[in-house]
C-alpha atoms as a PDB file:
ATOM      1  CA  UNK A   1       5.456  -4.320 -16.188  1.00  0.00           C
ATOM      2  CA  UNK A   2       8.280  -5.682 -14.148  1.00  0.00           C
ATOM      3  CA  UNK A   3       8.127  -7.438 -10.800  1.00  0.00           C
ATOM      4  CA  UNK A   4       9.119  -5.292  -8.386  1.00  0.00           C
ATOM      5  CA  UNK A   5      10.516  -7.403  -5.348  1.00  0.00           C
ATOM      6  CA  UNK A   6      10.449  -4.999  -2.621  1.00  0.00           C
ATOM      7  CA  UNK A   7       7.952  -6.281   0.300  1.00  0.00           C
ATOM      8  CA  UNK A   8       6.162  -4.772   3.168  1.00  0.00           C
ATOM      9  CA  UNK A   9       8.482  -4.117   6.138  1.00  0.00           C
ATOM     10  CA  UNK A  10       7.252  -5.196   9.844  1.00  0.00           C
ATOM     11  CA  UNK A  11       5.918  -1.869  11.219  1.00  0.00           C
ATOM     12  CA  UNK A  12       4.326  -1.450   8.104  1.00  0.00           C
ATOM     13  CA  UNK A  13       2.401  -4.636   8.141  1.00  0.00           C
ATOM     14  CA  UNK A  14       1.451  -3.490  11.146  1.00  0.00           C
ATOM     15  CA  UNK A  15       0.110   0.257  11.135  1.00  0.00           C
ATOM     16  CA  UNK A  16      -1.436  -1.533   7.738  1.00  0.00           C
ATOM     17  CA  UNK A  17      -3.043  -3.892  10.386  1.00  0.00           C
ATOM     18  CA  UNK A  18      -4.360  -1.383  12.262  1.00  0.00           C
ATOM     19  CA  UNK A  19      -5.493   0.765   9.549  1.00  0.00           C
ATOM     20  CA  UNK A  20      -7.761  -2.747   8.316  1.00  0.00           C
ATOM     21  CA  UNK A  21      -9.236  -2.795  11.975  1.00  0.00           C
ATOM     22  CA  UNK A  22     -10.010   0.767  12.709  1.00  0.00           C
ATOM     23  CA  UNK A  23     -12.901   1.803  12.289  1.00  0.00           C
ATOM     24  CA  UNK A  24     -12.988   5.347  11.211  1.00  0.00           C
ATOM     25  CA  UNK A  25     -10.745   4.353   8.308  1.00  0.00           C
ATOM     26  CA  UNK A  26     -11.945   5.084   4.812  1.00  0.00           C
ATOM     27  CA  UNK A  27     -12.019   2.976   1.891  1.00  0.00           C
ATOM     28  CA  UNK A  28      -9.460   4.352   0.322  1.00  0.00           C
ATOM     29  CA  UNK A  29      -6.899   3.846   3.559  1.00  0.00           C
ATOM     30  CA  UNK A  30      -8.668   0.669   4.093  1.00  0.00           C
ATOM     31  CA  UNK A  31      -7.666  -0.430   0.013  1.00  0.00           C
ATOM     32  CA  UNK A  32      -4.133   0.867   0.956  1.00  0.00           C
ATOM     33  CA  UNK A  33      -3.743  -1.568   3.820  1.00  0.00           C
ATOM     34  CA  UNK A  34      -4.759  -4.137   2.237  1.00  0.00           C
ATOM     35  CA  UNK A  35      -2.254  -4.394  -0.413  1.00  0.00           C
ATOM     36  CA  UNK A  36       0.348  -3.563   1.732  1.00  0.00           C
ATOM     37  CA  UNK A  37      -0.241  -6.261   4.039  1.00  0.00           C
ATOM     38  CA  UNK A  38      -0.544  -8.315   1.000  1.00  0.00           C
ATOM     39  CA  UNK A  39       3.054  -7.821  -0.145  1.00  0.00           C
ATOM     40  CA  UNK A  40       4.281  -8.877   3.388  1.00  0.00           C
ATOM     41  CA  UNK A  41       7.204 -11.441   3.794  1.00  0.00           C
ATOM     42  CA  UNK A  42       6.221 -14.603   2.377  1.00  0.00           C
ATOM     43  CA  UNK A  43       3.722 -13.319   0.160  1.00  0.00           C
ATOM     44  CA  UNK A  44       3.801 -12.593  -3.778  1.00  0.00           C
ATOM     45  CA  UNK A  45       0.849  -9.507  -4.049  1.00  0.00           C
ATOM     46  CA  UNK A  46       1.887  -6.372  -6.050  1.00  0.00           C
ATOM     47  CA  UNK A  47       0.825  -3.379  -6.036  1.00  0.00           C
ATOM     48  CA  UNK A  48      -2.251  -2.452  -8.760  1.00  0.00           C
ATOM     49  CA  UNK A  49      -2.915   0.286 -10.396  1.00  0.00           C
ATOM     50  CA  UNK A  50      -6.047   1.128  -8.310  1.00  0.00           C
ATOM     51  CA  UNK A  51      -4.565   0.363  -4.602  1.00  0.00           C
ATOM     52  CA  UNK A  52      -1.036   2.750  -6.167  1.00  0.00           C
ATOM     53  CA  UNK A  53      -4.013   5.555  -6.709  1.00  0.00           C
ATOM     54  CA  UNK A  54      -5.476   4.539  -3.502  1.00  0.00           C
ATOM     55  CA  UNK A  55      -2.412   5.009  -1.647  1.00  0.00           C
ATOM     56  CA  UNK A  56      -1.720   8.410  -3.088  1.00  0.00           C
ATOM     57  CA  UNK A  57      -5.209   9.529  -1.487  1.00  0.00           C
ATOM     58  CA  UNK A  58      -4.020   8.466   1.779  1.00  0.00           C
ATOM     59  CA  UNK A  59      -1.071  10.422   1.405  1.00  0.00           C
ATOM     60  CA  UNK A  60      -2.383  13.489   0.676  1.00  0.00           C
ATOM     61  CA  UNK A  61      -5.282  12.979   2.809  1.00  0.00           C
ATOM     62  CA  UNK A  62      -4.891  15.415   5.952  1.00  0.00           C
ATOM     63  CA  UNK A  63      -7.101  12.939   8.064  1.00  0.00           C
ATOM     64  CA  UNK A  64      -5.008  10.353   7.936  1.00  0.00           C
ATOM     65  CA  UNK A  65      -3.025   8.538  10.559  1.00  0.00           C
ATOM     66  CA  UNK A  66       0.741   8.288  10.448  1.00  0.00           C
ATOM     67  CA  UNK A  67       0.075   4.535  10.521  1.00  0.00           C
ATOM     68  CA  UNK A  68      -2.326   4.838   7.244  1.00  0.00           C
ATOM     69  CA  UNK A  69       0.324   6.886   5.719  1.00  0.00           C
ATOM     70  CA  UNK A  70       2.833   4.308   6.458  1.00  0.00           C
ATOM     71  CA  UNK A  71       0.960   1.619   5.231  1.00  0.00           C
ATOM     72  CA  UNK A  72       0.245   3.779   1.938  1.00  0.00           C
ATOM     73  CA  UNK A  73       3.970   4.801   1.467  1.00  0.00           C
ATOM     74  CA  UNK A  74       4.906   0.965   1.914  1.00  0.00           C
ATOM     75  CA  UNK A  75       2.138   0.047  -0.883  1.00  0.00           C
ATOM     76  CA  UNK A  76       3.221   2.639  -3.526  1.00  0.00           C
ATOM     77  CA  UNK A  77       6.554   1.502  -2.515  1.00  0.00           C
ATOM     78  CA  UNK A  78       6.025  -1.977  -4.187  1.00  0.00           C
ATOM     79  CA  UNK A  79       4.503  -0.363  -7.114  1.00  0.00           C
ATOM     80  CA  UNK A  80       5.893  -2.798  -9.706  1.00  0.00           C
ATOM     81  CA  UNK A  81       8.062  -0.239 -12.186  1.00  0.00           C
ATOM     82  CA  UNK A  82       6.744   0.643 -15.507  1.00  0.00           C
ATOM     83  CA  UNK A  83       9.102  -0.758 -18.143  1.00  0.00           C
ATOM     84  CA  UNK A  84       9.962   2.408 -20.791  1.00  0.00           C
ATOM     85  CA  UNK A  85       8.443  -0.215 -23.843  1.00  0.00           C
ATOM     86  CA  UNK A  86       4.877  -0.147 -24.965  1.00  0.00           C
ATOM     87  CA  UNK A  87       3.286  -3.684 -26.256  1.00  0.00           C
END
């Protein structure tokens, strides 16, 4: 796969911050936040394939928050792109 060098923005570091201290998030939002808050500035994380699956949860969860959503678009965002050759 490529690196994909697209990084977490500042609101979404922190509605991903929030979503990591809230307590009536689930795993799943919780994995989310994480690895968006691990691709902020200044950091080299990238998105795996079980936070990307993670994140698409917590978008089509309908108990979400708009910040776990956020955080969840802003991880799949930095999904690193899939390049069109198999090794």
């Amino acid at each position: 796969m490529s690196k994909n060098k697209a990084q977490t923005g500042e609101k979404a570091a922190t509605a991903a911050g929030k979503s990591l201290a809230g307590k009536k998030a689930t795993k799943t939002e919780k994995t989310a936040a994480a690895s968006a808050v691990s691709q902020a500035p200044k950091s080299e994380g990238q998105t795996g394939k079980k936070a990307a699956s993670a994140a698409g949860k917590v978008l089509n969860s309908k108990k979400a928050t708009k910040a776990e959503k956020a955080a969840a678009a802003s991880t799949l965002a930095q999904t690193p792109a899939k390049s069109g050759k198999k090794k």
